[in-house]
C-alpha atoms as a PDB file:
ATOM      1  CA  UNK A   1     -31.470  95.556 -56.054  1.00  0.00           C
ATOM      2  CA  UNK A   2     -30.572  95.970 -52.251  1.00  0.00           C
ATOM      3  CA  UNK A   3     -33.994  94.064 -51.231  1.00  0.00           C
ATOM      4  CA  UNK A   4     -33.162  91.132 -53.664  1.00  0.00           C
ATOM      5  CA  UNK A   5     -30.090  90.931 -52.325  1.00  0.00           C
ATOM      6  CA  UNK A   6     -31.564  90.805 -48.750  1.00  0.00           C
ATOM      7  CA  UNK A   7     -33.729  88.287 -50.010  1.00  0.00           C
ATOM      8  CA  UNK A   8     -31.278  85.988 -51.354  1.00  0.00           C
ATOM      9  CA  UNK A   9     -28.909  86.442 -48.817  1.00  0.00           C
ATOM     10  CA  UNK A  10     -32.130  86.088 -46.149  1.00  0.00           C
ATOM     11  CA  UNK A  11     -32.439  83.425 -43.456  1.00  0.00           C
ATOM     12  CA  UNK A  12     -35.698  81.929 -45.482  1.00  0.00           C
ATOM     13  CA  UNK A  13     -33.746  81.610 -48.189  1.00  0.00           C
ATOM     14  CA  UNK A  14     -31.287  79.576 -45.455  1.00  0.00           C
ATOM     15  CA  UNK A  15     -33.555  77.165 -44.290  1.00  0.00           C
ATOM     16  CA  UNK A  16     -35.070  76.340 -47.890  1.00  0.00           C
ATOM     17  CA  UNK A  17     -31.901  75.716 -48.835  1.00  0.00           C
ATOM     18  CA  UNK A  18     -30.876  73.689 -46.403  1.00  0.00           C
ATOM     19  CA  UNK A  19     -34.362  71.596 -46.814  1.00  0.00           C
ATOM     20  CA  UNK A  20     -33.411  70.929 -50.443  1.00  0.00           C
ATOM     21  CA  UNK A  21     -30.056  69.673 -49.463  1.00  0.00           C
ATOM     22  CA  UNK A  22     -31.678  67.532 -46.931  1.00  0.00           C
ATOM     23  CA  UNK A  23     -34.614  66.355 -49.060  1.00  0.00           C
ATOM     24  CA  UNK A  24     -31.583  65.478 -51.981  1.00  0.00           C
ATOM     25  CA  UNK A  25     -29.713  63.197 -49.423  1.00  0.00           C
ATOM     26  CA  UNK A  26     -32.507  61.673 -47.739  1.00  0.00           C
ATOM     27  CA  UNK A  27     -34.113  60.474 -51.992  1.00  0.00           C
ATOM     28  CA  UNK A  28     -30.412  59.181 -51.983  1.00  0.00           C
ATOM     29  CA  UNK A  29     -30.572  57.445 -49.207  1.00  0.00           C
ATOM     30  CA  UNK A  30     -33.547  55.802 -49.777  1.00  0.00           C
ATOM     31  CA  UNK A  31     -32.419  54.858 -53.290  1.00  0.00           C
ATOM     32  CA  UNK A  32     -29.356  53.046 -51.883  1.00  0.00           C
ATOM     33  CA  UNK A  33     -31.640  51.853 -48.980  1.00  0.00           C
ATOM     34  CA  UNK A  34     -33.436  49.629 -52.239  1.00  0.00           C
ATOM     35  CA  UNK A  35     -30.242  48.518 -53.550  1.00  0.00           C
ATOM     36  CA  UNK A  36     -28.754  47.411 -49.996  1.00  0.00           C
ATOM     37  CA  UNK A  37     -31.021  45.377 -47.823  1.00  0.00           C
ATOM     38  CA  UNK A  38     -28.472  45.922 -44.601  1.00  0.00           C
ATOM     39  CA  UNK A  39     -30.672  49.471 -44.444  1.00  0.00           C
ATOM     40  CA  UNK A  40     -33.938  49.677 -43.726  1.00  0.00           C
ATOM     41  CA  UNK A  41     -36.474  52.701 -43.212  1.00  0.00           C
ATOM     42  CA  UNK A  42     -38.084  53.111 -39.720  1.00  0.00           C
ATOM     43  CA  UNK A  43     -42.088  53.339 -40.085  1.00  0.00           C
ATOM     44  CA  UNK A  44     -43.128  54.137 -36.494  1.00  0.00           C
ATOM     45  CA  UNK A  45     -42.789  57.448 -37.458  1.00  0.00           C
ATOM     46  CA  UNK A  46     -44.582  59.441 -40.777  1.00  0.00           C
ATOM     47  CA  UNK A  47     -43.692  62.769 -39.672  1.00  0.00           C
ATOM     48  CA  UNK A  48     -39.512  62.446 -39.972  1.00  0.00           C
ATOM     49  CA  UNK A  49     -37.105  60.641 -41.919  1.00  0.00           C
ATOM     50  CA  UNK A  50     -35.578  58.222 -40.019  1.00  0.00           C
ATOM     51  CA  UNK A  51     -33.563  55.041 -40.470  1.00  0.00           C
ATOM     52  CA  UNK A  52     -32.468  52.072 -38.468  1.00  0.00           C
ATOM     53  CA  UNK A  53     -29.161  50.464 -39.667  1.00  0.00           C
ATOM     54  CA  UNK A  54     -28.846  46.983 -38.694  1.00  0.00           C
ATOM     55  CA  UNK A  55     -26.917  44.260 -39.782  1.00  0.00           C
ATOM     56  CA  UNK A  56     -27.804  41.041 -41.387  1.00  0.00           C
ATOM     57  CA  UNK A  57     -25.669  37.463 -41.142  1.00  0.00           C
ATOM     58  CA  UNK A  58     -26.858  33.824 -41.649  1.00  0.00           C
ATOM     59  CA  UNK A  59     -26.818  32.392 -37.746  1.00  0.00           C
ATOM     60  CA  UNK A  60     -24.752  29.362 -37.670  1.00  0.00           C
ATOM     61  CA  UNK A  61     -26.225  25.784 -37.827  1.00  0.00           C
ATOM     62  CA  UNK A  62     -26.020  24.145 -34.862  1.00  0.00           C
ATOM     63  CA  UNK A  63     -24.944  20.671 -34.521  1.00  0.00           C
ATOM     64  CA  UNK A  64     -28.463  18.783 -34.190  1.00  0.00           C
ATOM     65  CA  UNK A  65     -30.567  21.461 -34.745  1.00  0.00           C
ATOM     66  CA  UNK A  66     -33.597  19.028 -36.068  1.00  0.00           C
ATOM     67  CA  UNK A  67     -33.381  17.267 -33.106  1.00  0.00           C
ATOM     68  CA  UNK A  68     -36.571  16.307 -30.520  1.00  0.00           C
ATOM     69  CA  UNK A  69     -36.849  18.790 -27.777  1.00  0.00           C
ATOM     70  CA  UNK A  70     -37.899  17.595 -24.327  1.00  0.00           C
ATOM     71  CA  UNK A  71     -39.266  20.892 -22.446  1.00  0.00           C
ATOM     72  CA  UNK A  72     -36.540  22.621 -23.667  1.00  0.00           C
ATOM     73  CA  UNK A  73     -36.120  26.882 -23.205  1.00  0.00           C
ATOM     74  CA  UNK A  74     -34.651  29.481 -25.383  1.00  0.00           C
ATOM     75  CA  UNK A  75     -31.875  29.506 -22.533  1.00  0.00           C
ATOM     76  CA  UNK A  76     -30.883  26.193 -22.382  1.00  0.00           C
ATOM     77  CA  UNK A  77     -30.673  25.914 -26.235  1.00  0.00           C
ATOM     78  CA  UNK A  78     -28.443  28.893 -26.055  1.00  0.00           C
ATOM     79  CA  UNK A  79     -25.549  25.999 -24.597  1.00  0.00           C
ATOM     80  CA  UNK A  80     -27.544  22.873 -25.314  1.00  0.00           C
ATOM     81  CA  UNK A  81     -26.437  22.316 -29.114  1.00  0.00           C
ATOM     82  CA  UNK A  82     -27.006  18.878 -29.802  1.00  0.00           C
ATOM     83  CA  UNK A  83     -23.519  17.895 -29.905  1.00  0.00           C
ATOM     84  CA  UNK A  84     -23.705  15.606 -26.788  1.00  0.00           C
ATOM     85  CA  UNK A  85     -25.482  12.149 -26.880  1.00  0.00           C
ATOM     86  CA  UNK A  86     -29.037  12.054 -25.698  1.00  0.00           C
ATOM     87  CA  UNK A  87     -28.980  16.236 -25.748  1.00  0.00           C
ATOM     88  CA  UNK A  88     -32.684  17.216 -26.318  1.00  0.00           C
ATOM     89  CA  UNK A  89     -32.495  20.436 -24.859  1.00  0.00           C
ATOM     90  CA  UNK A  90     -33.792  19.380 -21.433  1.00  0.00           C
ATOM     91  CA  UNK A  91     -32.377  21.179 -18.350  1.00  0.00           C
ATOM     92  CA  UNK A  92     -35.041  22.962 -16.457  1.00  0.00           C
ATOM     93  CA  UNK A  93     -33.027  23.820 -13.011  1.00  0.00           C
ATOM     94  CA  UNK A  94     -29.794  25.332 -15.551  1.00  0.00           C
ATOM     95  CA  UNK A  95     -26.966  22.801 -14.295  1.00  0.00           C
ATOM     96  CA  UNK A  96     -25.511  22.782 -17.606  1.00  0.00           C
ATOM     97  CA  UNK A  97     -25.669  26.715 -18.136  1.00  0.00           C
ATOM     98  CA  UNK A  98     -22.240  28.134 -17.481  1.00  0.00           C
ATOM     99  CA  UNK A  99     -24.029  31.441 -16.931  1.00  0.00           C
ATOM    100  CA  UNK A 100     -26.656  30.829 -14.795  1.00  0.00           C
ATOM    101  CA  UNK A 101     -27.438  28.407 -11.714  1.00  0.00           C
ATOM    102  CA  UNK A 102     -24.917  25.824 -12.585  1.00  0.00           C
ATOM    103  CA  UNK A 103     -22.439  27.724 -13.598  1.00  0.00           C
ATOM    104  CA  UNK A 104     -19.985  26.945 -10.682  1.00  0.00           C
ATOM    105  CA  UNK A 105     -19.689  22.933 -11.992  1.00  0.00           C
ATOM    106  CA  UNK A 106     -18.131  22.618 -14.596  1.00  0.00           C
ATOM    107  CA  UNK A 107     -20.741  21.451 -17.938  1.00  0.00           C
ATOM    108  CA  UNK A 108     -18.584  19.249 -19.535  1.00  0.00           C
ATOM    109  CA  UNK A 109     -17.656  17.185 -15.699  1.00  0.00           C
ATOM    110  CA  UNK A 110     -21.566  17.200 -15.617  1.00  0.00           C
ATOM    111  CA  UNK A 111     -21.845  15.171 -18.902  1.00  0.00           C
ATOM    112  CA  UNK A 112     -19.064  13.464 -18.199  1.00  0.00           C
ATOM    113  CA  UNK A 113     -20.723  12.317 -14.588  1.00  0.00           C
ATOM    114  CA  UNK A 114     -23.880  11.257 -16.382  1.00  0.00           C
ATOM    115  CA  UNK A 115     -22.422   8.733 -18.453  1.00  0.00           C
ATOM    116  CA  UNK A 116     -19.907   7.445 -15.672  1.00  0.00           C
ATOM    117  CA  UNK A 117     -23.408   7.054 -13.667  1.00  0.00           C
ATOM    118  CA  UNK A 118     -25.287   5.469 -16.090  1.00  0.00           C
ATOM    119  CA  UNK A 119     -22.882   2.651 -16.380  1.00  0.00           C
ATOM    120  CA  UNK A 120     -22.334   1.957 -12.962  1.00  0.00           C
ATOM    121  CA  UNK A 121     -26.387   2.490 -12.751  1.00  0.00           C
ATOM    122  CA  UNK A 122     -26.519  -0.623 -15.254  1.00  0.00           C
ATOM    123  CA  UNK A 123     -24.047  -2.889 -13.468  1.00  0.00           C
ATOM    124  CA  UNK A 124     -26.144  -2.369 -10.290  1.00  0.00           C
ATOM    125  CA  UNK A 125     -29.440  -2.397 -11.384  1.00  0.00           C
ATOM    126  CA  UNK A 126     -28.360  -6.306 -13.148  1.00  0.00           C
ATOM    127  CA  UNK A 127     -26.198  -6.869 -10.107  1.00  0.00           C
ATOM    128  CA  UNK A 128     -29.058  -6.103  -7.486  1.00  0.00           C
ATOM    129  CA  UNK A 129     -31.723  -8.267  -9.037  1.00  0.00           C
ATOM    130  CA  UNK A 130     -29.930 -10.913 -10.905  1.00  0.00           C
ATOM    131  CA  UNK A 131     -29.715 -13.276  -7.246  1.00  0.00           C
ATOM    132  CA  UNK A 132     -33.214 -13.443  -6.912  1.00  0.00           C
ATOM    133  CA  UNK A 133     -33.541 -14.209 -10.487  1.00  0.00           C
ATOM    134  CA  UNK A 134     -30.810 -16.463 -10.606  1.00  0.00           C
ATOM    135  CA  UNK A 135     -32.508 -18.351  -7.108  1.00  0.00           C
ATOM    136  CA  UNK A 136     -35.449 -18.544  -8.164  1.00  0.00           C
ATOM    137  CA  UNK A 137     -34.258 -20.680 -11.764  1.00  0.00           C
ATOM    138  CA  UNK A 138     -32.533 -22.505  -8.656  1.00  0.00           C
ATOM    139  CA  UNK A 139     -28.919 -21.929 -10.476  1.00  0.00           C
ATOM    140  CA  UNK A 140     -27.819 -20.504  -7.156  1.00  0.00           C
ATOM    141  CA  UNK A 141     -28.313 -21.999  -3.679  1.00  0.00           C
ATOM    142  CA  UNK A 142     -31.352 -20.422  -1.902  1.00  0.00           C
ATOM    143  CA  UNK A 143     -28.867 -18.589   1.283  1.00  0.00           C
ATOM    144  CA  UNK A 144     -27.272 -16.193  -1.838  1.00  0.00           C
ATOM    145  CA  UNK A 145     -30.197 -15.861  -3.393  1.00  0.00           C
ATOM    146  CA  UNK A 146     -31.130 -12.712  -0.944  1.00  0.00           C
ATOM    147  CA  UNK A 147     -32.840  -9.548  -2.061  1.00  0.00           C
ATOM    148  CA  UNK A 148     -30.063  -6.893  -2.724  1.00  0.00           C
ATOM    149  CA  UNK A 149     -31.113  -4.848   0.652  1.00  0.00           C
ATOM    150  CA  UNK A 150     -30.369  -8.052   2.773  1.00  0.00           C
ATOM    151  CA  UNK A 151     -26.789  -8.564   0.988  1.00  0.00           C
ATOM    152  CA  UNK A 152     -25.604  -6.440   3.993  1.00  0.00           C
ATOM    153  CA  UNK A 153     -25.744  -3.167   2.013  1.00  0.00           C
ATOM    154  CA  UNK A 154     -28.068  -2.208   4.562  1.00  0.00           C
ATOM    155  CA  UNK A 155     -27.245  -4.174   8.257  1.00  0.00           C
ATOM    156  CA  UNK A 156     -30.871  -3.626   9.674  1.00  0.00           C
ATOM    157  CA  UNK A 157     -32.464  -5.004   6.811  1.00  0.00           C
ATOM    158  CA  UNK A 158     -29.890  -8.149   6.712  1.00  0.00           C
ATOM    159  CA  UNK A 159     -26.890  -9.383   5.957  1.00  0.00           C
ATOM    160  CA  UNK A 160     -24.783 -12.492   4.797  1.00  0.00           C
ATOM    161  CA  UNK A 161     -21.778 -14.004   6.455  1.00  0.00           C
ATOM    162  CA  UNK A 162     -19.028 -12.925   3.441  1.00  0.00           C
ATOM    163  CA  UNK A 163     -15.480 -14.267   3.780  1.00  0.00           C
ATOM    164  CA  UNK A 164     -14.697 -11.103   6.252  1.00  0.00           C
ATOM    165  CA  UNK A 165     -16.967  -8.988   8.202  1.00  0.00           C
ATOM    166  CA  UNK A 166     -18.860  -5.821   6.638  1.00  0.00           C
ATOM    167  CA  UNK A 167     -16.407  -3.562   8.511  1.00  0.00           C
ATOM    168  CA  UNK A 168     -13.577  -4.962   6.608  1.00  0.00           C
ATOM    169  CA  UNK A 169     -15.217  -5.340   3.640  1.00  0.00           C
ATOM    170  CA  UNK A 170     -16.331  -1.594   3.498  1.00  0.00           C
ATOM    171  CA  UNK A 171     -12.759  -0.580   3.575  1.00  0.00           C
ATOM    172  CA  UNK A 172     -11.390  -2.824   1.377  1.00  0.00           C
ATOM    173  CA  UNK A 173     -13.975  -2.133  -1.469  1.00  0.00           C
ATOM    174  CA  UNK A 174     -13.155   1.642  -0.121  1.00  0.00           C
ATOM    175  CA  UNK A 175      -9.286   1.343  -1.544  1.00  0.00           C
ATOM    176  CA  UNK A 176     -10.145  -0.367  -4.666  1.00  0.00           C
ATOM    177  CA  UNK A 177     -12.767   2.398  -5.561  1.00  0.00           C
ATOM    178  CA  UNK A 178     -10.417   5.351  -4.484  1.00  0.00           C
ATOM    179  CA  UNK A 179      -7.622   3.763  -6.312  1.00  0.00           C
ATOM    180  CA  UNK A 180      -9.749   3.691  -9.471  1.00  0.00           C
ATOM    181  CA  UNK A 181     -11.528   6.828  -9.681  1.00  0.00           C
ATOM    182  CA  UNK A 182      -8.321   8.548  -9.008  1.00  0.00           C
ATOM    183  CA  UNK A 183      -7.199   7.438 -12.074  1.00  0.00           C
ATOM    184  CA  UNK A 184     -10.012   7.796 -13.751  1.00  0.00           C
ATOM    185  CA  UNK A 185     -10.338  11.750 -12.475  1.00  0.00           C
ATOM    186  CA  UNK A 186      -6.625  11.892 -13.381  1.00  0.00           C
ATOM    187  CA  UNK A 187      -7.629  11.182 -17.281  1.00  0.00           C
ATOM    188  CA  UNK A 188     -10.152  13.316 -17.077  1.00  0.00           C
ATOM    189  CA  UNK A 189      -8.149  16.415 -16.242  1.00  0.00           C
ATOM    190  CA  UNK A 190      -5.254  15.324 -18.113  1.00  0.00           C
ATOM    191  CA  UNK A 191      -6.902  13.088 -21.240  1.00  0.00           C
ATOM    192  CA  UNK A 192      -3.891  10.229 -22.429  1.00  0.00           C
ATOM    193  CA  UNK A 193      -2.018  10.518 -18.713  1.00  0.00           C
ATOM    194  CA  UNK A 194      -2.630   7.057 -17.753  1.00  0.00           C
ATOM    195  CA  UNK A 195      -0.931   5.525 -20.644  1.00  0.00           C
ATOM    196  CA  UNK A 196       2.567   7.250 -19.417  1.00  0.00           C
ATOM    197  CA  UNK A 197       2.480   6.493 -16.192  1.00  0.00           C
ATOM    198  CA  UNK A 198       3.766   3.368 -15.030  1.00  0.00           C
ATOM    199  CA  UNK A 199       1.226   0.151 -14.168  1.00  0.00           C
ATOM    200  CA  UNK A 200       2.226  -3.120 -14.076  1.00  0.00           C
ATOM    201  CA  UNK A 201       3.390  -3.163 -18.162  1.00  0.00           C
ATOM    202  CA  UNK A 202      -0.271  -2.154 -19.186  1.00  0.00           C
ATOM    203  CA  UNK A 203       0.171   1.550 -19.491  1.00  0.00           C
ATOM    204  CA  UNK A 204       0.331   1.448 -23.084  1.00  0.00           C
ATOM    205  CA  UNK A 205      -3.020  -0.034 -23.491  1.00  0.00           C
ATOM    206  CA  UNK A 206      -4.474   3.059 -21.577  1.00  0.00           C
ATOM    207  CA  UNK A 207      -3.927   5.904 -22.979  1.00  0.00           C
ATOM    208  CA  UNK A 208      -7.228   6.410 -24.340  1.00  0.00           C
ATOM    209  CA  UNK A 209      -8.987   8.029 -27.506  1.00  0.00           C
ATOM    210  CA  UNK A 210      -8.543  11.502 -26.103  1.00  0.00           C
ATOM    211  CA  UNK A 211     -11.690  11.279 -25.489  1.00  0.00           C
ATOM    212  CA  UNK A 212     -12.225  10.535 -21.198  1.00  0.00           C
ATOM    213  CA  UNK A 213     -15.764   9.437 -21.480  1.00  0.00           C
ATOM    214  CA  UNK A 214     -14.848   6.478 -24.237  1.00  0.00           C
ATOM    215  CA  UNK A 215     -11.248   5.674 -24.193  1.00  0.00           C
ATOM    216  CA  UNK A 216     -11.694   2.591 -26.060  1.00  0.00           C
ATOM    217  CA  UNK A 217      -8.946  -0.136 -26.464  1.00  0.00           C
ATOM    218  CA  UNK A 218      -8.305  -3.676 -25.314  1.00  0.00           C
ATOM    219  CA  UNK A 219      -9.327  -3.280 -22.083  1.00  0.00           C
ATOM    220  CA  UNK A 220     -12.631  -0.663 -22.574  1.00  0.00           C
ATOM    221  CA  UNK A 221     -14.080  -1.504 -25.988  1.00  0.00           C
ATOM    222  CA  UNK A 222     -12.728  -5.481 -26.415  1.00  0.00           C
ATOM    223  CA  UNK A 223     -14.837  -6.126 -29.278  1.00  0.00           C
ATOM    224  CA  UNK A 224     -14.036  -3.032 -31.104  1.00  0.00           C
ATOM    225  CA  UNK A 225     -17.848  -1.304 -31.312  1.00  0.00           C
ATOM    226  CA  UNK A 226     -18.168   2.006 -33.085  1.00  0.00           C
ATOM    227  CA  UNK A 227     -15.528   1.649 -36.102  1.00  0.00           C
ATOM    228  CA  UNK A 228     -17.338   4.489 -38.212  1.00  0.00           C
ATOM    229  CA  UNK A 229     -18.322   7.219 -36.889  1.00  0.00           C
ATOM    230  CA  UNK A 230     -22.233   7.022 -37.832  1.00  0.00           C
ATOM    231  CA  UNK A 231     -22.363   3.844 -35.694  1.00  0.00           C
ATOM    232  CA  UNK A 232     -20.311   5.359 -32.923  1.00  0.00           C
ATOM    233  CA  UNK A 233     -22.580   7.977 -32.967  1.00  0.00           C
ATOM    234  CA  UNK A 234     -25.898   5.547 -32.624  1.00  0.00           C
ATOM    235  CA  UNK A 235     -23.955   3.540 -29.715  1.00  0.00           C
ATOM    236  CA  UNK A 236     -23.737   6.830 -27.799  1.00  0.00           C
ATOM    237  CA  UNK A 237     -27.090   7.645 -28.262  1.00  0.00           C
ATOM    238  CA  UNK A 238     -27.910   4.079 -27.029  1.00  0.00           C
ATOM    239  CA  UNK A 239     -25.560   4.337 -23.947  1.00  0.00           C
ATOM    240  CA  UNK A 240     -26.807   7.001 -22.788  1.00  0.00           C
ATOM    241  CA  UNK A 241     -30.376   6.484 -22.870  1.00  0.00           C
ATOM    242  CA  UNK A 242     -30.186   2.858 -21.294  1.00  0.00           C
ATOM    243  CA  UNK A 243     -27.650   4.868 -18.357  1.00  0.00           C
ATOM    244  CA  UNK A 244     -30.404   7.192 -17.386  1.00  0.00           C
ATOM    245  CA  UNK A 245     -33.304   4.123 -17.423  1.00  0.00           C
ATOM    246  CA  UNK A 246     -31.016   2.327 -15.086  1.00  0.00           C
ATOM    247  CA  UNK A 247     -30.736   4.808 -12.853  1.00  0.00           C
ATOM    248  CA  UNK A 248     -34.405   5.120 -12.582  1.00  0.00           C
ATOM    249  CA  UNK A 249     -34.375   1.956 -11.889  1.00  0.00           C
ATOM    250  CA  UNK A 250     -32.189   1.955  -9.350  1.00  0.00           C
ATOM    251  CA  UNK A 251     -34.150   4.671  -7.666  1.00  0.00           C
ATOM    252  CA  UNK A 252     -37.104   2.339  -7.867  1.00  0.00           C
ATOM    253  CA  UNK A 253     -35.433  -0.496  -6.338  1.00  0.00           C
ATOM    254  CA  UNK A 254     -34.494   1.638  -3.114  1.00  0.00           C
ATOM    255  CA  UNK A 255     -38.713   2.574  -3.239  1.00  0.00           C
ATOM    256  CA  UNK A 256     -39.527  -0.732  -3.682  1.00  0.00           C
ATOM    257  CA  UNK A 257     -37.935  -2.219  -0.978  1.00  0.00           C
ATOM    258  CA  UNK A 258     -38.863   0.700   1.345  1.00  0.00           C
ATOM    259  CA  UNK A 259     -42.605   0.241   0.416  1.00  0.00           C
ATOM    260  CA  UNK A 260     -43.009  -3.729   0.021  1.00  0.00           C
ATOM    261  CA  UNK A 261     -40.291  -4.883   1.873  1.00  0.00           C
ATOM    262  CA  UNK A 262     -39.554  -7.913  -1.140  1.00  0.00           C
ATOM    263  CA  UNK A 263     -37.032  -7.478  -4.056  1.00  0.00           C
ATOM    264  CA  UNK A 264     -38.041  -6.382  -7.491  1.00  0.00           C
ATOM    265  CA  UNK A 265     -38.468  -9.154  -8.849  1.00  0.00           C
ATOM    266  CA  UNK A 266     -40.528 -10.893  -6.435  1.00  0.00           C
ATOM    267  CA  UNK A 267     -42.876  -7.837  -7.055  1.00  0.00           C
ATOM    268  CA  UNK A 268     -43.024  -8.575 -10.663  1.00  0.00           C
ATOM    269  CA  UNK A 269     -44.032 -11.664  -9.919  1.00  0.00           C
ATOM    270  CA  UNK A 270     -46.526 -10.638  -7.473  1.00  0.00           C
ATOM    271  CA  UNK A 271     -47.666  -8.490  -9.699  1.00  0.00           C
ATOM    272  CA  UNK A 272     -48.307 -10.533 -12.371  1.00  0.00           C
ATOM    273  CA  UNK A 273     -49.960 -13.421  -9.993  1.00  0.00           C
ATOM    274  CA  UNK A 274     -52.683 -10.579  -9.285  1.00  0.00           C
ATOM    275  CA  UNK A 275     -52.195  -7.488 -10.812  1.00  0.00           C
ATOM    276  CA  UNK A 276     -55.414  -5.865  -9.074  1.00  0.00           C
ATOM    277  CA  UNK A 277     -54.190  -6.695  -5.761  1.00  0.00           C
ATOM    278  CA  UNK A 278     -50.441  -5.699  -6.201  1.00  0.00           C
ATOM    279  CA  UNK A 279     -49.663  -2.689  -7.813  1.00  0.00           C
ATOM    280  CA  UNK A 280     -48.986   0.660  -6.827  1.00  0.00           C
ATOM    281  CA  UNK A 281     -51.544   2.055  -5.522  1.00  0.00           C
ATOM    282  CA  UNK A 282     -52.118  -0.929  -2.892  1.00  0.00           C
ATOM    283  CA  UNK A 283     -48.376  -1.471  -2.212  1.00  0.00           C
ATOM    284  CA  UNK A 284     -48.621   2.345  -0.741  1.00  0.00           C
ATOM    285  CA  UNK A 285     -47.329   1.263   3.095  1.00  0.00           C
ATOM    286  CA  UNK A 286     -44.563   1.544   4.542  1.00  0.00           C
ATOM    287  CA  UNK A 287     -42.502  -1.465   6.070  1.00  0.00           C
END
């Protein structure tokens, strides 16, 4: 009687015990581990029962998530959602990441800055080759009709004798451009400011959308483009995309004249006179 007491009461009897209790809890688990897919049984290892416990959501749907991707990362899709115009996921030096190399500029001044340069890309690059065009349909008289580097925007190229001399004309084009992109950085900070500050009775036509990058009205959208917001949408995608060819081409003009020493359209023109003899790869001197 004493020895089956000692063998109850025994540390064999103990461990078995305790290796039913465990071997109860862990058919449990796995039972509810079948019913529940948030639980989910570890197979690196066949020796022990194990689980991981993780848990499972539906990631949100990003805004443009079927969109083209131009050499785009798993980083800069991690900010680079779609919801901008012309956002394909391109950003290979991280200017946009708030988190990484460009994270001491502001992202939303940076988009902002691209589409304020893209428009004033497209009034230059018509402005800077619409003389020679315009001389050579001989609608202007042949002393204006000057290559955009000998307008004086460059002395040692040439200039033009303007109502005042360059000096004077620097600084007064200097005041009107300060003026304006003070006001224009002053909406930006503070979207619907300029339409409550005083100016000349035409505050109230500049308040803006609340939007800084297309504040619309009289003065900004005259003929009312982008009523819905699907065709908004496709103007945007438009804007942006001409905006970023014209400052291309801009770049190319400053090449062009560096390389040929003519205006770009008189190198169309050349080019298409003979296009073996001018193009690229013979223009490759320096003036």
């Amino acid at each position: 009687m004493a020895a089956a007491q000692a063998l109850v009461s025994s540390p064999l009897t103990s461990s078995m015990e305790a290796a039913r209790q465990m071997l109860g809890s862990s058919r449990r688990l796995v039972q509810y581990s079948r019913r529940t897919p948030l639980i989910r049984r570890n197979s690196s290892s066949s020796s022990s029962s194990s689980f991981v416990v993780r848990a499972s959501a539906t990631p949100p749907v990003k805004q443009g998530a079927d969109r083209q991707l131009w050499f785009a990362s798993k980083q800069s899709l991690s900010y680079l959602d779609g919801s901008l115009p012309g956002d394909y996921g391109f950003d290979p030096l991280g200017l946009s990441d708030p988190e990484g190399a460009g994270g001491f500029i502001e992202p939303k001044w940076l988009a902002y800055g691209e589409i304020i340069n893209g428009r004033f890309a497209m009034l230059g690059a018509v402005g800077a080759i619409a003389p020679e065009i315009l001389g050579k349909a001989g609608l202007i008289p042949a002393e204006t009709a000057l290559p955009w580097f000998k307008s004086g925007v460059i002395p040692p190229a040439g200039t033009y004798s303007y109502w005042a001399d360059p000096f004077t004309l620097f600084v007064f084009e200097l005041a009107l451009m300060g003026f304006a992109e003070h006001r224009r950085y002053q909406d930006w900070a503070k979207p619907g400011s300029m339409g409550k500050q005083y100016f000349l009775g035409l505050e109230k036509y500049l308040g803006g959308s609340g939007d800084p990058a297309y504040p619309g009205g009289p003065f900004f959208n005259p003929l009312g483009f982008g009523k819905d917001e699907k065709s908004l949408k496709e103007l945007k995608l438009k804007e942006i995309k001409n905006g970023r060819l014209a400052m291309l081409a801009v770049l190319g003009y400053f090449i062009q004249a560096l390389v040929t020493g003519v205006g770009p359209f008189q190198n169309l023109l050349d080019h298409l006179a003979d296009p073996f003899n001018n193009n690229i790869l013979t223009s490759l001197k320096f003036h």
